[in-house]
PDB file of N, CA and C in Angstrom:
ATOM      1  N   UNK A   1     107.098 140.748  72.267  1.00  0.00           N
ATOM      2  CA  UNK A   1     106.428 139.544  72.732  1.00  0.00           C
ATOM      3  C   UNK A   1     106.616 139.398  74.247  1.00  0.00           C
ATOM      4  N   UNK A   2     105.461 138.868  74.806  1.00  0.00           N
ATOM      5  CA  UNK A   2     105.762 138.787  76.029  1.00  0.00           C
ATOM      6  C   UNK A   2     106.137 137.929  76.562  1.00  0.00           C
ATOM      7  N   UNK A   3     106.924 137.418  77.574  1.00  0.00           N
ATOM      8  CA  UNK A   3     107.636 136.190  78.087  1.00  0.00           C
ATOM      9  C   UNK A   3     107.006 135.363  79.163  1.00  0.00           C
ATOM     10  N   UNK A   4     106.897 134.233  79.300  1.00  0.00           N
ATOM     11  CA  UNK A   4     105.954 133.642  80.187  1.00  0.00           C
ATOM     12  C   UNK A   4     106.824 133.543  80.735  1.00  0.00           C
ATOM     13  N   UNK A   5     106.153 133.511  82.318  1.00  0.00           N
ATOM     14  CA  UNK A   5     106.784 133.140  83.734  1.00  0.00           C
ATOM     15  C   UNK A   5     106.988 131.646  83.827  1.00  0.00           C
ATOM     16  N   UNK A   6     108.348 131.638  84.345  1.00  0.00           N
ATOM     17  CA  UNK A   6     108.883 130.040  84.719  1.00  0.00           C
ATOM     18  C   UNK A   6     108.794 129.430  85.268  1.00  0.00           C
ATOM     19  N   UNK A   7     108.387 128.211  85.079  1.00  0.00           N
ATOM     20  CA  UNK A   7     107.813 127.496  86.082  1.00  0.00           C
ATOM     21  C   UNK A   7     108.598 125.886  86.274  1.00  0.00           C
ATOM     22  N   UNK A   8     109.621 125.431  87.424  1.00  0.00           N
ATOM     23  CA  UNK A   8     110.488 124.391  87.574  1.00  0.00           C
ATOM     24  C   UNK A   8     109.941 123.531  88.063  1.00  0.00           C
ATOM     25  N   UNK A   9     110.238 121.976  87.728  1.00  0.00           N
ATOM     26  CA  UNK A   9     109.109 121.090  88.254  1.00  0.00           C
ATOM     27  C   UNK A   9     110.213 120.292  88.585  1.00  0.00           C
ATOM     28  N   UNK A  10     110.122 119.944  89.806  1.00  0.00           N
ATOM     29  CA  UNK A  10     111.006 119.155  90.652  1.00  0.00           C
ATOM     30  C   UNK A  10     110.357 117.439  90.620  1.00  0.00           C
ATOM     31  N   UNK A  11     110.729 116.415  90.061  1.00  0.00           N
ATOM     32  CA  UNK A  11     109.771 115.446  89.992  1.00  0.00           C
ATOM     33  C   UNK A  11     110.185 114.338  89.632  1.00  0.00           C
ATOM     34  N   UNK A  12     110.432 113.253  89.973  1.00  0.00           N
ATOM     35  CA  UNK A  12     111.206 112.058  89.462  1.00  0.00           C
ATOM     36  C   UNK A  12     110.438 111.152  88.762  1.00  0.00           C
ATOM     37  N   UNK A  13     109.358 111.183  89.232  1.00  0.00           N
ATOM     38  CA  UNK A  13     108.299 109.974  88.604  1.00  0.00           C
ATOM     39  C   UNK A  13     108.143 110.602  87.169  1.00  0.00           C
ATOM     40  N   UNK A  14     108.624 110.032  86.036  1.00  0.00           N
ATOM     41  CA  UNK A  14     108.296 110.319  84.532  1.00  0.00           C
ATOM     42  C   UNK A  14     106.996 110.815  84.282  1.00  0.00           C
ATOM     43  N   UNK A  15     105.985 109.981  84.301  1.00  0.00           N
ATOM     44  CA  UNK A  15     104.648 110.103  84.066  1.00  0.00           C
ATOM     45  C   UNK A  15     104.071 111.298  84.327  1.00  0.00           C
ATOM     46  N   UNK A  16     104.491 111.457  86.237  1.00  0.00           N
ATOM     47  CA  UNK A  16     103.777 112.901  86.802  1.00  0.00           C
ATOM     48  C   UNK A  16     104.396 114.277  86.260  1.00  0.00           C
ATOM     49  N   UNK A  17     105.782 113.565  85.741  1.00  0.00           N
ATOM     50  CA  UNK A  17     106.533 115.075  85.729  1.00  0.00           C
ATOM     51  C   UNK A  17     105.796 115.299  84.366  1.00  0.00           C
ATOM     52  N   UNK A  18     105.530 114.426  83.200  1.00  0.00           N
ATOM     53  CA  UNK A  18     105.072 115.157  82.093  1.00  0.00           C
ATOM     54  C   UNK A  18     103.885 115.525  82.503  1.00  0.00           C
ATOM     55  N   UNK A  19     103.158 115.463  83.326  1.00  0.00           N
ATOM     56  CA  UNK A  19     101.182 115.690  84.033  1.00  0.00           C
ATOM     57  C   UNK A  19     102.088 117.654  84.180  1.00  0.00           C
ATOM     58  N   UNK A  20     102.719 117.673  85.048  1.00  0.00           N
ATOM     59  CA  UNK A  20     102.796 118.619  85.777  1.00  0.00           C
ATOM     60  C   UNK A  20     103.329 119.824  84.175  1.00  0.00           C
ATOM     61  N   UNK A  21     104.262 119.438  83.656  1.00  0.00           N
ATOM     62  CA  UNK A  21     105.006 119.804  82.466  1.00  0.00           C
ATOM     63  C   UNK A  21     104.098 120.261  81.707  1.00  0.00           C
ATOM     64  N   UNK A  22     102.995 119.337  80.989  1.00  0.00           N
ATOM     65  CA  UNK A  22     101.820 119.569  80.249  1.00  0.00           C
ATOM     66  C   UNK A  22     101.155 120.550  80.785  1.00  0.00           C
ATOM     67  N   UNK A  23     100.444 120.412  81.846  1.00  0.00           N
ATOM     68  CA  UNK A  23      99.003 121.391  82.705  1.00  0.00           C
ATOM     69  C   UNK A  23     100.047 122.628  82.703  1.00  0.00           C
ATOM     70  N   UNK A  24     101.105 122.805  83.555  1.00  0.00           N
ATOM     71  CA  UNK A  24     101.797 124.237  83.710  1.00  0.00           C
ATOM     72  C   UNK A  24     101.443 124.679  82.293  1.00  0.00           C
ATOM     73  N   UNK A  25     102.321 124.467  81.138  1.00  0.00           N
ATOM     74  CA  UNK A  25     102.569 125.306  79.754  1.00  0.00           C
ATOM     75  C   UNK A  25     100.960 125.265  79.688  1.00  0.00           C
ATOM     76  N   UNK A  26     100.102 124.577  79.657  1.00  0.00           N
ATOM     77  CA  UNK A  26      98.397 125.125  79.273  1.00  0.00           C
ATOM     78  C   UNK A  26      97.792 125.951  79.973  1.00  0.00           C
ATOM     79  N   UNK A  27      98.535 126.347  81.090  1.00  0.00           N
ATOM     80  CA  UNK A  27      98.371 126.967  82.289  1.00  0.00           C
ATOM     81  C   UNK A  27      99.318 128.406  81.724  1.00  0.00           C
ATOM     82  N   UNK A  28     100.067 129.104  81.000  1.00  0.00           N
ATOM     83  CA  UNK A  28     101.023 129.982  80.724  1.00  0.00           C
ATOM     84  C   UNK A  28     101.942 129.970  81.189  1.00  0.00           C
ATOM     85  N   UNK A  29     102.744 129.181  81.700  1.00  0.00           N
ATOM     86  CA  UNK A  29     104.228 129.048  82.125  1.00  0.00           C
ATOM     87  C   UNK A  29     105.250 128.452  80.764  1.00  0.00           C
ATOM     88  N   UNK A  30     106.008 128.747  80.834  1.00  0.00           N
ATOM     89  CA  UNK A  30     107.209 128.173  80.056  1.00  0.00           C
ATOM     90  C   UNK A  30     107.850 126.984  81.284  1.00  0.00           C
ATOM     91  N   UNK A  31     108.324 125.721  81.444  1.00  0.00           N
ATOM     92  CA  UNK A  31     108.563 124.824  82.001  1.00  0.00           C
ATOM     93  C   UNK A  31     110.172 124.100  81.901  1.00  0.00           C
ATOM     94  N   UNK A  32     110.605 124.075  82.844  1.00  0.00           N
ATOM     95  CA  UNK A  32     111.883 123.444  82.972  1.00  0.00           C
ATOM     96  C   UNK A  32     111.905 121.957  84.112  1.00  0.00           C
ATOM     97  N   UNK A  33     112.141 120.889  83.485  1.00  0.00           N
ATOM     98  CA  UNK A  33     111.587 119.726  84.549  1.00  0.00           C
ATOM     99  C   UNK A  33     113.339 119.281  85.076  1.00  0.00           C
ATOM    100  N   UNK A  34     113.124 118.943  86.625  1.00  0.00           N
ATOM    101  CA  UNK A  34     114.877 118.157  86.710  1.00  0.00           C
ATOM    102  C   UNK A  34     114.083 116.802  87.377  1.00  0.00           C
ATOM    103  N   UNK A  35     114.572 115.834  87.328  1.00  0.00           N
ATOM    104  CA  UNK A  35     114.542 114.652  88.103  1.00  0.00           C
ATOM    105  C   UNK A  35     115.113 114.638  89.395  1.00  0.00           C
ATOM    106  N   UNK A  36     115.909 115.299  89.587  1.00  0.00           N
ATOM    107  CA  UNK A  36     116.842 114.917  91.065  1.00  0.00           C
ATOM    108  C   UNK A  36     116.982 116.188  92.001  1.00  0.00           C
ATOM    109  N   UNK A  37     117.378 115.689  93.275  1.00  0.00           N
ATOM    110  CA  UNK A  37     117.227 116.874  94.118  1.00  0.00           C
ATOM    111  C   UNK A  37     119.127 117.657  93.904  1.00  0.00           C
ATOM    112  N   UNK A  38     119.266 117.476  93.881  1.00  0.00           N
ATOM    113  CA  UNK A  38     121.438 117.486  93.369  1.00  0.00           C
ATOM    114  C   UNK A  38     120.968 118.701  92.453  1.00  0.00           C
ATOM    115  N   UNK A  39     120.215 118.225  91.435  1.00  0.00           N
ATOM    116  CA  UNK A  39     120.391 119.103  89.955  1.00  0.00           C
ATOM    117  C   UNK A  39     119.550 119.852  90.049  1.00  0.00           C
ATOM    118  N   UNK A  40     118.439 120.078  91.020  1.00  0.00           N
ATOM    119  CA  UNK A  40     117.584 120.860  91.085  1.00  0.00           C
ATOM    120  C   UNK A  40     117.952 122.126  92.238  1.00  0.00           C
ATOM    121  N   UNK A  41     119.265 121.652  93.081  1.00  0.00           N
ATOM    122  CA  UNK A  41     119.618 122.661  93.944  1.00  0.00           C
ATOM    123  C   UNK A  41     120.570 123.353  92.898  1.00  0.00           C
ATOM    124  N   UNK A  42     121.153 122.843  92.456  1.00  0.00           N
ATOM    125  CA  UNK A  42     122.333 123.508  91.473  1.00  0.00           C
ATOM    126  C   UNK A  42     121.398 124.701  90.166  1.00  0.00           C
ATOM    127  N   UNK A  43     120.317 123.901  90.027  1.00  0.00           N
ATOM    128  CA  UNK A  43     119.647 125.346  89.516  1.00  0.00           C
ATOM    129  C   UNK A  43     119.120 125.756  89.719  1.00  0.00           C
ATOM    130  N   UNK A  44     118.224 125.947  90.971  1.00  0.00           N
ATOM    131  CA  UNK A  44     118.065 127.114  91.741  1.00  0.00           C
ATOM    132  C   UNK A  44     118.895 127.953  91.984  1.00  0.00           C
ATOM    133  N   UNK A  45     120.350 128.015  91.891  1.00  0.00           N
ATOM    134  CA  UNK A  45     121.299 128.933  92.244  1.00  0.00           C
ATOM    135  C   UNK A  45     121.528 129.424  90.598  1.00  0.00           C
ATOM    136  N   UNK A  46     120.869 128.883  89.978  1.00  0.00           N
ATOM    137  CA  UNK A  46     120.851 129.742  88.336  1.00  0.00           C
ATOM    138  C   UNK A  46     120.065 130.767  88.206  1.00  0.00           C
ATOM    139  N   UNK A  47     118.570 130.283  88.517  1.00  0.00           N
ATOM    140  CA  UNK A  47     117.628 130.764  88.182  1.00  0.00           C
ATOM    141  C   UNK A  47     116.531 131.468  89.113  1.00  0.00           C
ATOM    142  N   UNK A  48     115.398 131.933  88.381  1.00  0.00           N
ATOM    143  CA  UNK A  48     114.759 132.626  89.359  1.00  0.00           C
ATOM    144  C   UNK A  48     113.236 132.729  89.000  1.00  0.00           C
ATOM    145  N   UNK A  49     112.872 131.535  89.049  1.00  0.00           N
ATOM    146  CA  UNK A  49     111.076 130.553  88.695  1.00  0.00           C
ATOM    147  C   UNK A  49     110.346 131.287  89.267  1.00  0.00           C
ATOM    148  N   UNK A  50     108.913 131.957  88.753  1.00  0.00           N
ATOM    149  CA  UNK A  50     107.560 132.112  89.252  1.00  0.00           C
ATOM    150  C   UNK A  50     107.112 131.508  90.412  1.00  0.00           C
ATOM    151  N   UNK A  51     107.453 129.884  89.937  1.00  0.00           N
ATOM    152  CA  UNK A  51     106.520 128.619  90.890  1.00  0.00           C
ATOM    153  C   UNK A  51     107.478 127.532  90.695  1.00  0.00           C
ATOM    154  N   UNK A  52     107.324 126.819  91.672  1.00  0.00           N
ATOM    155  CA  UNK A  52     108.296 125.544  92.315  1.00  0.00           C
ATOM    156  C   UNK A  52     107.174 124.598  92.448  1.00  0.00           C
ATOM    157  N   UNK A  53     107.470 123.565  91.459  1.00  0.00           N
ATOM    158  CA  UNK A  53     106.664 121.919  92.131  1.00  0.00           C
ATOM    159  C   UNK A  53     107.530 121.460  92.378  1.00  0.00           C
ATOM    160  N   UNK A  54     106.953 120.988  93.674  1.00  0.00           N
ATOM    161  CA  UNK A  54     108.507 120.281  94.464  1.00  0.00           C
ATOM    162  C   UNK A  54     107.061 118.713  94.957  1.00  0.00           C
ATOM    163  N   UNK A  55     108.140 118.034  94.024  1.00  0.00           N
ATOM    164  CA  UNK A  55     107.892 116.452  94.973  1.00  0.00           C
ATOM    165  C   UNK A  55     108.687 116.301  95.994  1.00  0.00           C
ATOM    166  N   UNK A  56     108.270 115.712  96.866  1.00  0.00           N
ATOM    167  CA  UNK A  56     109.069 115.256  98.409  1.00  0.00           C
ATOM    168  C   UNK A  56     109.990 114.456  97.988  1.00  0.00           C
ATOM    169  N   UNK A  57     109.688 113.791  97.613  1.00  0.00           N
ATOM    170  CA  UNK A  57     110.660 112.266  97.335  1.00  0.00           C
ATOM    171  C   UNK A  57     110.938 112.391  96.408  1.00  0.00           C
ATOM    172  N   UNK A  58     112.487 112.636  96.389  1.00  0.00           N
ATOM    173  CA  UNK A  58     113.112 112.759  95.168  1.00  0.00           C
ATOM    174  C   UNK A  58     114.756 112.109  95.684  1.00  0.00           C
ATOM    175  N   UNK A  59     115.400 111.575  94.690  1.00  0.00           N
ATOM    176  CA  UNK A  59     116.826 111.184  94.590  1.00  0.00           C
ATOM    177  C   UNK A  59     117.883 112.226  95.368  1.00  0.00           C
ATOM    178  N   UNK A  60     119.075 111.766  95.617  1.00  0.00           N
ATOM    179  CA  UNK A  60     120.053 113.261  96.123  1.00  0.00           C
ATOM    180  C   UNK A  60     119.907 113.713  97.714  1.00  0.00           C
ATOM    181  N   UNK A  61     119.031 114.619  97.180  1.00  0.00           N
ATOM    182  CA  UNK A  61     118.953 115.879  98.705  1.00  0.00           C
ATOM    183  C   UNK A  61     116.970 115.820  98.533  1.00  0.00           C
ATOM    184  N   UNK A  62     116.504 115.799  99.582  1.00  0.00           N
ATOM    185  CA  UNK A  62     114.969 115.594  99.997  1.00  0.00           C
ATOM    186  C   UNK A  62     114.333 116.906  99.295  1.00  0.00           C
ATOM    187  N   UNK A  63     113.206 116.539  98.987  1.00  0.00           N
ATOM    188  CA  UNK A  63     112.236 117.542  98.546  1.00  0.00           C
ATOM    189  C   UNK A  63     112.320 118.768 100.055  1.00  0.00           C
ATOM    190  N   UNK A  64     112.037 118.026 101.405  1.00  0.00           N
ATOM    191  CA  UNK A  64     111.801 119.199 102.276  1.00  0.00           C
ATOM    192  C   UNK A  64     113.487 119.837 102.744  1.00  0.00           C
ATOM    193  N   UNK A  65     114.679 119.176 102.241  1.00  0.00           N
ATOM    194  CA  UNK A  65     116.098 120.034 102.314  1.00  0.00           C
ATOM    195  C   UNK A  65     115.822 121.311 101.241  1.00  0.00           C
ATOM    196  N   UNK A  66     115.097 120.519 100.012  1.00  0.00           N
ATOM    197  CA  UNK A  66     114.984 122.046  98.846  1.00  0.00           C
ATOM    198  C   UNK A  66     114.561 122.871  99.107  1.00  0.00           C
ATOM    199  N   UNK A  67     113.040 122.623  99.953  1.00  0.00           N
ATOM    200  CA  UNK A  67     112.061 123.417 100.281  1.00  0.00           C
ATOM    201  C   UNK A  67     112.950 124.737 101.356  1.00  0.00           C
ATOM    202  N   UNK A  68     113.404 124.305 102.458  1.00  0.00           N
ATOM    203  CA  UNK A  68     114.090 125.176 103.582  1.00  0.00           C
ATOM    204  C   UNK A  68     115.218 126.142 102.872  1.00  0.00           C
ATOM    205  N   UNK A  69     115.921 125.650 101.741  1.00  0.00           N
ATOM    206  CA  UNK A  69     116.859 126.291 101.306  1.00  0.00           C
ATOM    207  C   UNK A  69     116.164 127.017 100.025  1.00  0.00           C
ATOM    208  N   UNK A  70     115.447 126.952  99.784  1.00  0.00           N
ATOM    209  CA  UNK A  70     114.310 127.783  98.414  1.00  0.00           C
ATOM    210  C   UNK A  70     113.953 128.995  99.540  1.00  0.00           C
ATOM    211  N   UNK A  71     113.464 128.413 100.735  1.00  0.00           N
ATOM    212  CA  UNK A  71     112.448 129.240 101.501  1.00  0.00           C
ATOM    213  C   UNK A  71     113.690 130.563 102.320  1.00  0.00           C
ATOM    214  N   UNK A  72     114.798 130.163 101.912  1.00  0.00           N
ATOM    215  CA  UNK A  72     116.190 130.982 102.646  1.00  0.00           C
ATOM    216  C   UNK A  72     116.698 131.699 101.878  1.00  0.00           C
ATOM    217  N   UNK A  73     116.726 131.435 100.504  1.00  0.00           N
ATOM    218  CA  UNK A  73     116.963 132.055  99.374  1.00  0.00           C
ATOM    219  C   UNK A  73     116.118 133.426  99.194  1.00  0.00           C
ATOM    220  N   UNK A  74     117.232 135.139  99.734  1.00  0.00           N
ATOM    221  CA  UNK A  74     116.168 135.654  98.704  1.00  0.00           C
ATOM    222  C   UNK A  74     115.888 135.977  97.244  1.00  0.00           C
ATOM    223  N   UNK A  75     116.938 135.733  96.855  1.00  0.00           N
ATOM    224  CA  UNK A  75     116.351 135.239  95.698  1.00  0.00           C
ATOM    225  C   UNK A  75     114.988 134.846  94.783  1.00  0.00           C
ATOM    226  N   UNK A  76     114.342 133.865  95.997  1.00  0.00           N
ATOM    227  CA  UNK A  76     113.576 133.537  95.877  1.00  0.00           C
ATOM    228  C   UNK A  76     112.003 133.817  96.238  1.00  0.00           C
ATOM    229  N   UNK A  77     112.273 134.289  97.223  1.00  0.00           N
ATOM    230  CA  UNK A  77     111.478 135.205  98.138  1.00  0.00           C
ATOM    231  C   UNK A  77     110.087 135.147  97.616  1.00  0.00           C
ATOM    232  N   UNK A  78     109.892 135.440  96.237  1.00  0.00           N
ATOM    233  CA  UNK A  78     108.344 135.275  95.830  1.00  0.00           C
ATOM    234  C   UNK A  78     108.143 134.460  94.948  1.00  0.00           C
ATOM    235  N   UNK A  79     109.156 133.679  94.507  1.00  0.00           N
ATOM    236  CA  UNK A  79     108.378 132.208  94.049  1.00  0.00           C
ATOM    237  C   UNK A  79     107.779 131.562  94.517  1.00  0.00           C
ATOM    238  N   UNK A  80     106.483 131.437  94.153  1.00  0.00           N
ATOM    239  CA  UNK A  80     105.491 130.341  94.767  1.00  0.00           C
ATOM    240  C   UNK A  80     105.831 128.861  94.690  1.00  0.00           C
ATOM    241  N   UNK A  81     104.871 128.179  95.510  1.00  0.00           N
ATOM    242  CA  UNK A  81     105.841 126.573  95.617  1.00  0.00           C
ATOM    243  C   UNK A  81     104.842 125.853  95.729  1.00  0.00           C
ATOM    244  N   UNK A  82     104.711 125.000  95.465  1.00  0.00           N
ATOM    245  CA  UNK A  82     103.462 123.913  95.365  1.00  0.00           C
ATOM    246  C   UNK A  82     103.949 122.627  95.611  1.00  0.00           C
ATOM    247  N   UNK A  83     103.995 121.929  96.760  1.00  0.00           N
ATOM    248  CA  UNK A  83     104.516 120.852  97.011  1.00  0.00           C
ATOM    249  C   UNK A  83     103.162 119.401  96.524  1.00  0.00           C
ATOM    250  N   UNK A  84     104.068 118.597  95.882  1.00  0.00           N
ATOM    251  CA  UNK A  84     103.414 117.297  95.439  1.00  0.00           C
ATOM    252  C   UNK A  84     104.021 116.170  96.004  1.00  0.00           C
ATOM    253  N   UNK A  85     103.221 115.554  96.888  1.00  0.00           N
ATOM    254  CA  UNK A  85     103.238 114.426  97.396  1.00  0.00           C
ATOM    255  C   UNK A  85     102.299 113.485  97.712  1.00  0.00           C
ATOM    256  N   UNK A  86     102.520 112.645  97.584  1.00  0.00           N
ATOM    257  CA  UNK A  86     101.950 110.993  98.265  1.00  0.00           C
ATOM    258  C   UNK A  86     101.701 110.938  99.776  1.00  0.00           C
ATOM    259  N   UNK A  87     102.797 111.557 100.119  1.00  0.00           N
ATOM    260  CA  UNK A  87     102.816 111.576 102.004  1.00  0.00           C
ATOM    261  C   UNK A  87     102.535 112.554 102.597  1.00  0.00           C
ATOM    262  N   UNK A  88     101.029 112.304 103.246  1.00  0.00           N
ATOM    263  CA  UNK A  88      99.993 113.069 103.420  1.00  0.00           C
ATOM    264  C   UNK A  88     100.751 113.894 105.053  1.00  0.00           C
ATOM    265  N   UNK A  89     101.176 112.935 105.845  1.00  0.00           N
ATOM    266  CA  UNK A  89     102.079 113.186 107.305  1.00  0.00           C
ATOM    267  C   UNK A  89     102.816 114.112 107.222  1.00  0.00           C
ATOM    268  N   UNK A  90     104.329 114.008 105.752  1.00  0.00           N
ATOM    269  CA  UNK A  90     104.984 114.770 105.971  1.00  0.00           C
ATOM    270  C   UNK A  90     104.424 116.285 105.122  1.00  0.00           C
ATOM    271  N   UNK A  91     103.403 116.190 103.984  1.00  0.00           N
ATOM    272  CA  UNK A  91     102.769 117.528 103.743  1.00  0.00           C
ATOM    273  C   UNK A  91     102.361 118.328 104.685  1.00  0.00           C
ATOM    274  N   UNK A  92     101.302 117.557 105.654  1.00  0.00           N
ATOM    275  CA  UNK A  92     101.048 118.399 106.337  1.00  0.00           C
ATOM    276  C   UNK A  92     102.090 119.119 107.550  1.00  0.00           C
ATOM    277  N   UNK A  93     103.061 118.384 108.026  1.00  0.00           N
ATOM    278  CA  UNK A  93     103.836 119.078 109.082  1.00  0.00           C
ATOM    279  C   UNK A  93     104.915 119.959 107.628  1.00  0.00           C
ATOM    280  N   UNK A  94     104.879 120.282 106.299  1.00  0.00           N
ATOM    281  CA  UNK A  94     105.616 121.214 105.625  1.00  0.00           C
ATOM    282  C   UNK A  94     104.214 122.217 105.207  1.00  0.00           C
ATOM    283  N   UNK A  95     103.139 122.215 105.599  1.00  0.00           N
ATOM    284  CA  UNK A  95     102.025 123.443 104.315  1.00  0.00           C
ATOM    285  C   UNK A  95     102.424 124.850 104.942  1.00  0.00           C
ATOM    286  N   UNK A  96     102.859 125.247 106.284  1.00  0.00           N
ATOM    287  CA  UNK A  96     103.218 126.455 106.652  1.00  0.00           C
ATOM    288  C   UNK A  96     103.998 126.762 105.204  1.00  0.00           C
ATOM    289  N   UNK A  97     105.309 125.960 105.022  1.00  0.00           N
ATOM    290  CA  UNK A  97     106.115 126.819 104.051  1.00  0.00           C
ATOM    291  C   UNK A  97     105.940 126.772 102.954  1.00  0.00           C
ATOM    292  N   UNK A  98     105.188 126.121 102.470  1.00  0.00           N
ATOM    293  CA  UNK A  98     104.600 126.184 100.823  1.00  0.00           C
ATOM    294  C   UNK A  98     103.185 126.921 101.001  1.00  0.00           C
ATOM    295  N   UNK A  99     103.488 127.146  99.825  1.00  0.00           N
ATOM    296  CA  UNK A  99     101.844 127.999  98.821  1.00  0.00           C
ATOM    297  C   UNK A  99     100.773 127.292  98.751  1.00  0.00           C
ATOM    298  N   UNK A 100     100.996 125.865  98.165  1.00  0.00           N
ATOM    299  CA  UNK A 100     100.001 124.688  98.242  1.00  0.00           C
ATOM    300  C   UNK A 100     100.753 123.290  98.209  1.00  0.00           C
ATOM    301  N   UNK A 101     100.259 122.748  99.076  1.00  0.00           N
ATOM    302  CA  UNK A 101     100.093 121.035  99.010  1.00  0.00           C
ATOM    303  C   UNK A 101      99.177 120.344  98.209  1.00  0.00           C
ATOM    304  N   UNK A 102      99.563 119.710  97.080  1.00  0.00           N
ATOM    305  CA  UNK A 102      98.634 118.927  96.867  1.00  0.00           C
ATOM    306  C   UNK A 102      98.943 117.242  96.664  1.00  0.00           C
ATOM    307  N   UNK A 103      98.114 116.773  96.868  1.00  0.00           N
ATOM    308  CA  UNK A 103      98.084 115.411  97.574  1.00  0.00           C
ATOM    309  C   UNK A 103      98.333 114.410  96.213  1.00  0.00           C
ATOM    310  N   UNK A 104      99.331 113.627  95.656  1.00  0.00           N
ATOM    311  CA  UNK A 104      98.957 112.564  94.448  1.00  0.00           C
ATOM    312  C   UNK A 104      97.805 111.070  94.499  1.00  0.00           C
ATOM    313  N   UNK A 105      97.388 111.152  93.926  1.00  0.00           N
ATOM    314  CA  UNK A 105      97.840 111.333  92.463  1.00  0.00           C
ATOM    315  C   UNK A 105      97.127 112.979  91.997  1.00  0.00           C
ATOM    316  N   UNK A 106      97.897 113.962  91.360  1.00  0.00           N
ATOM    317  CA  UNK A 106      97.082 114.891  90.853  1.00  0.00           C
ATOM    318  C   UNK A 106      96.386 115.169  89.238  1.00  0.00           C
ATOM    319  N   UNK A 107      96.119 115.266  89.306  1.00  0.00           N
ATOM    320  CA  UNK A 107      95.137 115.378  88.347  1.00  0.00           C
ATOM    321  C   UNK A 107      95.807 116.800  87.130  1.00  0.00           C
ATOM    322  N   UNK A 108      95.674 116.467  85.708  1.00  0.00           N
ATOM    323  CA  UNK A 108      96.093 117.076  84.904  1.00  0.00           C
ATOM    324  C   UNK A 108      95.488 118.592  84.961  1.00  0.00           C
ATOM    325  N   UNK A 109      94.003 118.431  84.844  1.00  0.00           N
ATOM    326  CA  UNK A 109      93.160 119.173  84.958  1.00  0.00           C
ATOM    327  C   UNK A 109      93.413 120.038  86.654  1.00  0.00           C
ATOM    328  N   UNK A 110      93.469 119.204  87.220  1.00  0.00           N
ATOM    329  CA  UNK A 110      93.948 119.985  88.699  1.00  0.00           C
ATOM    330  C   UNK A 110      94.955 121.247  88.703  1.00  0.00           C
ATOM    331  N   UNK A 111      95.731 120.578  88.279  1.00  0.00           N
ATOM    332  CA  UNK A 111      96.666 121.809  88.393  1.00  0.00           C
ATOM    333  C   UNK A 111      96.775 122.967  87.818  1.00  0.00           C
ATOM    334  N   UNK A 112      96.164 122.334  86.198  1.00  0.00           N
ATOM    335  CA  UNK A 112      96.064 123.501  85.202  1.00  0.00           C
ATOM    336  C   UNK A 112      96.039 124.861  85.894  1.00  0.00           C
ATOM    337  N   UNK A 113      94.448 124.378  86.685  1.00  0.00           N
ATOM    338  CA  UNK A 113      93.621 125.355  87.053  1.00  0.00           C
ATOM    339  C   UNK A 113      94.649 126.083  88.064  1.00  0.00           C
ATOM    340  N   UNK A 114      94.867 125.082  88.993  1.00  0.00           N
ATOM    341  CA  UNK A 114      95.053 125.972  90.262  1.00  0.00           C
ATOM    342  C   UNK A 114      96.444 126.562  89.978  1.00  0.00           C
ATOM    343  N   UNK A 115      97.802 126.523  88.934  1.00  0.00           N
ATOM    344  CA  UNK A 115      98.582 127.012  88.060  1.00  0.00           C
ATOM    345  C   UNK A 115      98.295 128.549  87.909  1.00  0.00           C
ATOM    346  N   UNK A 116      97.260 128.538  87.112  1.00  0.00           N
ATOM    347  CA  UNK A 116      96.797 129.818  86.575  1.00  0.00           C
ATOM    348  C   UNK A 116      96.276 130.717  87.431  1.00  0.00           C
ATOM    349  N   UNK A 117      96.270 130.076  88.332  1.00  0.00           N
ATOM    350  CA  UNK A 117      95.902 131.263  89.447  1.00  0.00           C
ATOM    351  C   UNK A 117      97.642 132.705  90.149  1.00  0.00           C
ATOM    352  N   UNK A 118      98.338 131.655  89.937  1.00  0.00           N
ATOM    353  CA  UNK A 118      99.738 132.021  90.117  1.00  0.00           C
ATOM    354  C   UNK A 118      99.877 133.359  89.624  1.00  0.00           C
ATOM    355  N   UNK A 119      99.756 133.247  88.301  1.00  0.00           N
ATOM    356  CA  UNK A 119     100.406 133.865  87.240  1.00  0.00           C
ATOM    357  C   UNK A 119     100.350 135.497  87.752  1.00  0.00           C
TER     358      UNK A 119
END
């Protein structure tokens, strides 16, 4: 059997994280969601994800502290990253280091798609 690629969703807001949770797995990822930026650095040093949704605003340590230390990691080196945010200012001074920005509210259907392009 073959194993789907992992996909970590960095995301505090309940609602979005199940949007993002849902569309990924319909999208072929297997999905691991954290709420906080603390618990989401601590497993990044576990693991080794396909794709990163990283919300900005998150509890702990900042979406763009994760981002710089994901982006330092090689480890990580070819996980893709898809940053989700509200704050259009600070997306745009971060899209150099991510894969994609996309702007909330996103759309279930949105991501599916643009997900599956990853793979």
């Amino acid at each position: 059997m073959e194993t789907k690629p992992l996909a970590l969703i960095i995301e505090d807001d309940p609602d979005q994280n199940l949007v993002f949770t849902t569309a990924l797995n319909q999208a072929g990822y297997e999905t691991e969601s954290i709420m906080n930026g603390q618990k989401a650095q601590q497993r990044l040093s576990e693991i080794v994800p396909k794709m990163i949704v990283l919300d900005l605003h998150i509890p702990n340590i900042t979406g763009q502290t994760l981002l710089r230390q994901i982006r330092s990691d090689v480890r990580l080196v070819d996980a893709s990253v898809i940053l989700a945010t509200a704050d259009a200012g600070l997306a745009n001074s971060l899209q150099a280091e991510a894969d994609l920005v996309l702007l909330k509210p996103i759309s279930f259907d949105q991501l599916s798609m643009l997900a599956s392009r990853f793979i």
